[in-house]
C-alpha atoms as a PDB file:
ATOM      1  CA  UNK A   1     -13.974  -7.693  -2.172  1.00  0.00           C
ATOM      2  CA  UNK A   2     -11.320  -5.465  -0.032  1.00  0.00           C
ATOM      3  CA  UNK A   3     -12.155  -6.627   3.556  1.00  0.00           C
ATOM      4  CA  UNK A   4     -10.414  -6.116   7.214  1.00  0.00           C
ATOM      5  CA  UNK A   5      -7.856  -9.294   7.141  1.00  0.00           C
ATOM      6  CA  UNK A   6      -8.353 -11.992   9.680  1.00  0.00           C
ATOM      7  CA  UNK A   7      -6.303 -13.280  12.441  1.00  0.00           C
ATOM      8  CA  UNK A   8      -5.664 -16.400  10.723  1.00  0.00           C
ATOM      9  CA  UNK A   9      -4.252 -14.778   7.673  1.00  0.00           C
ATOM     10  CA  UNK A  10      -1.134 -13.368   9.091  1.00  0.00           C
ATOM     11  CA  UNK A  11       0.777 -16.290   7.548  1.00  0.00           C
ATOM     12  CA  UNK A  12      -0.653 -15.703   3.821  1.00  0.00           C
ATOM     13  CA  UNK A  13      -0.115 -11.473   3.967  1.00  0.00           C
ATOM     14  CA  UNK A  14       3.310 -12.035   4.930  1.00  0.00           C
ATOM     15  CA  UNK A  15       3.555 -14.356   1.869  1.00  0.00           C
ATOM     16  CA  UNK A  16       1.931 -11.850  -0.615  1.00  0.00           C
ATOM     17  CA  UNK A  17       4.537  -8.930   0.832  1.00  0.00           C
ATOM     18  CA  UNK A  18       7.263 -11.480   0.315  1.00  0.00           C
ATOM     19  CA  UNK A  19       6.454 -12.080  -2.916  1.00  0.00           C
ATOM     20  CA  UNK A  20       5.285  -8.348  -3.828  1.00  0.00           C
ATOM     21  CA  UNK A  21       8.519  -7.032  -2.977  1.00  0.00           C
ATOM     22  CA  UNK A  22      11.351  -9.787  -3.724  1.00  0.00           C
ATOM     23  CA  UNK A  23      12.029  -8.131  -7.241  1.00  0.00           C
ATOM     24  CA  UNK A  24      13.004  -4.992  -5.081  1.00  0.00           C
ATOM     25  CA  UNK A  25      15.365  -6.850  -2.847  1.00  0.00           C
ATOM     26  CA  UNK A  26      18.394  -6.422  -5.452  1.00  0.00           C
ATOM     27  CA  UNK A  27      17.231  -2.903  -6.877  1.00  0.00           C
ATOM     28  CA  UNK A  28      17.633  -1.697  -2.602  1.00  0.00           C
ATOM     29  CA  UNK A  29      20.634  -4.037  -1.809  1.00  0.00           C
ATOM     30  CA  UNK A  30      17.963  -5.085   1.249  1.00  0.00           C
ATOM     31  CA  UNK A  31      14.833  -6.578   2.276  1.00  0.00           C
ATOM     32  CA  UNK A  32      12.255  -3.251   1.883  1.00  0.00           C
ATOM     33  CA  UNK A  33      10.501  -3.321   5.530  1.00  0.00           C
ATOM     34  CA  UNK A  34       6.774  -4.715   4.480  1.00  0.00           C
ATOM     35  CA  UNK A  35       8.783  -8.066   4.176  1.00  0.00           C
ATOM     36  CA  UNK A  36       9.521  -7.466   7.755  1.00  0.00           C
ATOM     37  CA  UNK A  37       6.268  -5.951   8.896  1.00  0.00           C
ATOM     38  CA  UNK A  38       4.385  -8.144  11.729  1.00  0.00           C
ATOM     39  CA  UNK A  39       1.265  -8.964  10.161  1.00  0.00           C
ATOM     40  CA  UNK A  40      -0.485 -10.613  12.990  1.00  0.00           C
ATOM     41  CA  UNK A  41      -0.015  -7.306  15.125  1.00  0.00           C
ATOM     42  CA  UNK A  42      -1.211  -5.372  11.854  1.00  0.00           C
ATOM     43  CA  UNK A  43      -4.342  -7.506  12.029  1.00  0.00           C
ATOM     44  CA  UNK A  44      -4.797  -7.243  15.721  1.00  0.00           C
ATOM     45  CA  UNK A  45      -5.138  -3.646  15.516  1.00  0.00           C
ATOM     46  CA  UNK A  46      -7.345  -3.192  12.533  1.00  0.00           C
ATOM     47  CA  UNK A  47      -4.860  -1.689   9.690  1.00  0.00           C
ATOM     48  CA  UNK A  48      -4.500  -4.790   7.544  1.00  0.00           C
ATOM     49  CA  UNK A  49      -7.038  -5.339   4.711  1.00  0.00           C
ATOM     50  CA  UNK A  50      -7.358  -7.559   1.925  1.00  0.00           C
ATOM     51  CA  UNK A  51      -8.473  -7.756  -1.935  1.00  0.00           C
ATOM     52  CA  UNK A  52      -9.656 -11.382  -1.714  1.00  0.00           C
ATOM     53  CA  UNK A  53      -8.983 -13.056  -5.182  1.00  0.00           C
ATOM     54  CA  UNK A  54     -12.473 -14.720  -7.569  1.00  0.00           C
ATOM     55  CA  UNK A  55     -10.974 -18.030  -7.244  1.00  0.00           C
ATOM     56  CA  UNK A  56      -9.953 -18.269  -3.629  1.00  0.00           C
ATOM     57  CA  UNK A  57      -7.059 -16.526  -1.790  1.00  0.00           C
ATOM     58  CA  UNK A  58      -5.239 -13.090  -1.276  1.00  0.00           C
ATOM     59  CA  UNK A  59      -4.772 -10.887  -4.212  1.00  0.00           C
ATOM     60  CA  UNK A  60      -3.450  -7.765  -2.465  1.00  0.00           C
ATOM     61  CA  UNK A  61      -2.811  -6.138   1.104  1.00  0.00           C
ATOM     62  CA  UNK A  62      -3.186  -2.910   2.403  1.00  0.00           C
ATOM     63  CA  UNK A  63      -2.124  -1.350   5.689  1.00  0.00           C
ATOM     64  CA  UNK A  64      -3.469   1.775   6.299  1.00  0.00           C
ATOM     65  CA  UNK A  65      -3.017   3.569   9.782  1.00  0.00           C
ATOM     66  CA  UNK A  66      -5.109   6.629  10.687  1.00  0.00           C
ATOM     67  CA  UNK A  67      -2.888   9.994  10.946  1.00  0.00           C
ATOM     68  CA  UNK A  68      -3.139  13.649  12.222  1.00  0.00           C
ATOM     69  CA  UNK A  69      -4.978  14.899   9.252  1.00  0.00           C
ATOM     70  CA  UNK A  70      -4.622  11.828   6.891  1.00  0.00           C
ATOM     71  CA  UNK A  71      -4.722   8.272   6.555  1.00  0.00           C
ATOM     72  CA  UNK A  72      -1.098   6.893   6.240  1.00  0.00           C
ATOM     73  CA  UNK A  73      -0.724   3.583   3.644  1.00  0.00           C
ATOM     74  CA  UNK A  74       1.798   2.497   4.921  1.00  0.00           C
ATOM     75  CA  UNK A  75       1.625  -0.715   2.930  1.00  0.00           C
ATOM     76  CA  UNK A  76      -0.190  -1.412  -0.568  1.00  0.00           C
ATOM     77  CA  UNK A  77       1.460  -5.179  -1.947  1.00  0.00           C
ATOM     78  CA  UNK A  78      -0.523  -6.735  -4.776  1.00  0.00           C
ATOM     79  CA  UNK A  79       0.210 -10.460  -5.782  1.00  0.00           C
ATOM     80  CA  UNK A  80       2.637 -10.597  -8.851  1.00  0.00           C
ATOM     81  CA  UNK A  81       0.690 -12.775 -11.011  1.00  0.00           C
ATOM     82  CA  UNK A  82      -2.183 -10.408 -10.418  1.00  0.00           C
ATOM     83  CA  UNK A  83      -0.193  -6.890 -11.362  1.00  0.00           C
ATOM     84  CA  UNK A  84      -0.670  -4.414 -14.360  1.00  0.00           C
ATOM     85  CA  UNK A  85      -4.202  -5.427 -13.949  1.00  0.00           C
ATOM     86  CA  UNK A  86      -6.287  -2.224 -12.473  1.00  0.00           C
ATOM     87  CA  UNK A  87      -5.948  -3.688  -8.951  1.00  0.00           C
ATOM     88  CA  UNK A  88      -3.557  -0.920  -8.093  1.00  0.00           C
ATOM     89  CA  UNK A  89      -5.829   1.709  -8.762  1.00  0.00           C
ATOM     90  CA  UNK A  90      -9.168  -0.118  -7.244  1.00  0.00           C
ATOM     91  CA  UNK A  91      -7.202  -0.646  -3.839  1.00  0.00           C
ATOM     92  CA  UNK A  92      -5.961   3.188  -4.013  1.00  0.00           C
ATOM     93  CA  UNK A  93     -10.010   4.428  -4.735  1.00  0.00           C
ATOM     94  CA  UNK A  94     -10.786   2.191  -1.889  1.00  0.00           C
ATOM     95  CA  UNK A  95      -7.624   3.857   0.678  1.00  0.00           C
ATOM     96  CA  UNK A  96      -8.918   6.976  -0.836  1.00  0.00           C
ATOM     97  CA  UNK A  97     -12.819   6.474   0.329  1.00  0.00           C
ATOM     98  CA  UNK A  98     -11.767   4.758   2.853  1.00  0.00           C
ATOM     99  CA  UNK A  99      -9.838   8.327   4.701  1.00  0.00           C
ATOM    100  CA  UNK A 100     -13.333  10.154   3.534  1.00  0.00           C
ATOM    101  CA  UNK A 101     -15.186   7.959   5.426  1.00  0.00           C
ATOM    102  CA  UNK A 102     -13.304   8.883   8.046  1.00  0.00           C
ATOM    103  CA  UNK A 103     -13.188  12.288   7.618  1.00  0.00           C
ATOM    104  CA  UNK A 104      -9.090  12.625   6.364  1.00  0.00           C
ATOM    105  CA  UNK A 105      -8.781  14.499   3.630  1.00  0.00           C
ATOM    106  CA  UNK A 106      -5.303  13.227   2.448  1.00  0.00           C
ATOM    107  CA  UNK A 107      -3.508   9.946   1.920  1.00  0.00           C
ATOM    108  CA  UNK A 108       0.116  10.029   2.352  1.00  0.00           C
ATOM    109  CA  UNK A 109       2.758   7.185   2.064  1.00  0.00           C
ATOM    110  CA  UNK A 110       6.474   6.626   1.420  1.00  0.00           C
ATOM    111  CA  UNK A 111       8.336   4.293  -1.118  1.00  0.00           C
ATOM    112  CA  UNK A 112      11.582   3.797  -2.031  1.00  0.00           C
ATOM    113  CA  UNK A 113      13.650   6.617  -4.258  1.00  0.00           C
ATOM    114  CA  UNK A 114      14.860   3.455  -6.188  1.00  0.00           C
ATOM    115  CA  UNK A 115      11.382   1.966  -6.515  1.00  0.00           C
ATOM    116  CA  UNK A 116      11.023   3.933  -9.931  1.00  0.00           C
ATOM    117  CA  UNK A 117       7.765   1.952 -11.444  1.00  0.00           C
ATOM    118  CA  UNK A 118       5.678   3.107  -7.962  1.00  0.00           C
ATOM    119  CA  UNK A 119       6.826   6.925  -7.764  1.00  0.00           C
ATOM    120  CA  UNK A 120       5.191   7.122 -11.347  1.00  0.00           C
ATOM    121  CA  UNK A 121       2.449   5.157 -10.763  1.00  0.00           C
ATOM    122  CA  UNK A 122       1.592   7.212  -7.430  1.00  0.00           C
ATOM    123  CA  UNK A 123       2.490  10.363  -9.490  1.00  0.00           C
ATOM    124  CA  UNK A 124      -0.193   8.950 -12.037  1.00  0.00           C
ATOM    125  CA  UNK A 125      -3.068   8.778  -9.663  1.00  0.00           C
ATOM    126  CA  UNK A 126      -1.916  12.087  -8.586  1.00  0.00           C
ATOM    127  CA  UNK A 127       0.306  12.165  -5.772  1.00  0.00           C
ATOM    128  CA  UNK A 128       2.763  14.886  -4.542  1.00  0.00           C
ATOM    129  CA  UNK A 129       6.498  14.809  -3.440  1.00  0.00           C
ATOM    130  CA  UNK A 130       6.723  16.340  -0.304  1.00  0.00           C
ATOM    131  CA  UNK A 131       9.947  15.528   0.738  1.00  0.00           C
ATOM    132  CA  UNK A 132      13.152  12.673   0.224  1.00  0.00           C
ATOM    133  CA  UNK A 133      15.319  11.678   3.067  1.00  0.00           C
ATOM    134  CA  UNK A 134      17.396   8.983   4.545  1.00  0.00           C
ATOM    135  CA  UNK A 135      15.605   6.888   7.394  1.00  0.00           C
ATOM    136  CA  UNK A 136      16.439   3.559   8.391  1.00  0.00           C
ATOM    137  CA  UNK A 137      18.629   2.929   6.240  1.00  0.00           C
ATOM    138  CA  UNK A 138      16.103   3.629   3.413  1.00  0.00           C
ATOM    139  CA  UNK A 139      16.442   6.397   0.871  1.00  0.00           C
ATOM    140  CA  UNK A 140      12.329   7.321   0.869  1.00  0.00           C
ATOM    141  CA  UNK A 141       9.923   9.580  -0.807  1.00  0.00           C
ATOM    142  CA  UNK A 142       7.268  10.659   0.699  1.00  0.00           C
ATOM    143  CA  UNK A 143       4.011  11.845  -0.997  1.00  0.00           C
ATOM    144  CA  UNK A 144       0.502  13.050  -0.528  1.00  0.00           C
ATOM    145  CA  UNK A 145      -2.433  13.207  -2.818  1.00  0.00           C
ATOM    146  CA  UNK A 146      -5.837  14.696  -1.820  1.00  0.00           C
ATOM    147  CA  UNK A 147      -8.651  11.549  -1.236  1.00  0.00           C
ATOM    148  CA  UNK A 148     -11.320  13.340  -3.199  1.00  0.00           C
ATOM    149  CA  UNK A 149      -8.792  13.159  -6.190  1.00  0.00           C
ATOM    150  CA  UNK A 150      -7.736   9.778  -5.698  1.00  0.00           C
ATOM    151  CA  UNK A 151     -11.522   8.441  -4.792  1.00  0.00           C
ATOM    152  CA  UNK A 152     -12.501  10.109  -8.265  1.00  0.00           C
ATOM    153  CA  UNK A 153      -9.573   7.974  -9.941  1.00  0.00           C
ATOM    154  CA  UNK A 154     -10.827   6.168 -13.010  1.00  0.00           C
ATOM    155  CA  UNK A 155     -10.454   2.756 -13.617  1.00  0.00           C
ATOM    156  CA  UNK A 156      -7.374   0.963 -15.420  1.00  0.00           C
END
């Protein structure tokens, strides 16, 4: 069940992103900034969800933050013991309903150039390179896919 997180969860999301993203700490040479985000002020205003896991606890995060004309994810971190298991593409469907519910017709997001694995998965699901360029300190891609695509994605 992907539900808004709770105030009381800060602790655990920071957790998951810490150990989502640790492999990426050498591949960067630095900390990528969802270790760093502020999950209780993600909370607070109502971007942080969660995929709660069958047996108890977090299996995944999003943030998503509504945009001029999209919904931005600006965070998608799924458990490592939990990856290469379809969650990837279930929490993208649900991002992707999510901006038609709100009437966006695009998701957009960023990751690393270095972060190899994700530009192919995104580029999988069907997501766009719009642009590349140097911003704090980060070397990032940015991308867009349409949400009616990505809603229609199939499973696995």
């Amino acid at each position: 069940m992907i539900r808004p997180a709770r105030p009381e969860e800060a602790g655990a999301l920071a957790a998951l992103a810490e150990r989502a993203y640790a492999d990426y700490v050498p591949l960067i040479g630095r900390r990528p900034a969802p270790m760093d985000d502020d999950y209780a002020a993600r909370i607070a205003a109502g971007q942080a969800w969660v995929l709660e896991a069958e047996e108890g606890g977090l299996a995944a995060l999003l943030v998503l933050e509504p945009a001029d004309g999209h919904l931005w994810l600006d965070n998608v971190a799924v458990d490592p013991a939990r990856q290469r298991g379809g969650l990837g593409r279930a929490l993208m469907r649900f991002v992707a309903r999510e901006a038609l519910r709100r009437g966006l017709p695009e998701v957009r997001l960023l990751t690393n150039e270095r972060m190899e694995r994700n530009l192919a998965f995104y580029a999988r699901l069907g997501f766009a390179e719009l642009e590349r360029r140097e911003e704090k300190g980060f070397r990032r891609v940015f991308m867009v896919a349409p949400a009616e695509l990505l809603a229609a994605s199939p499973a696995g």
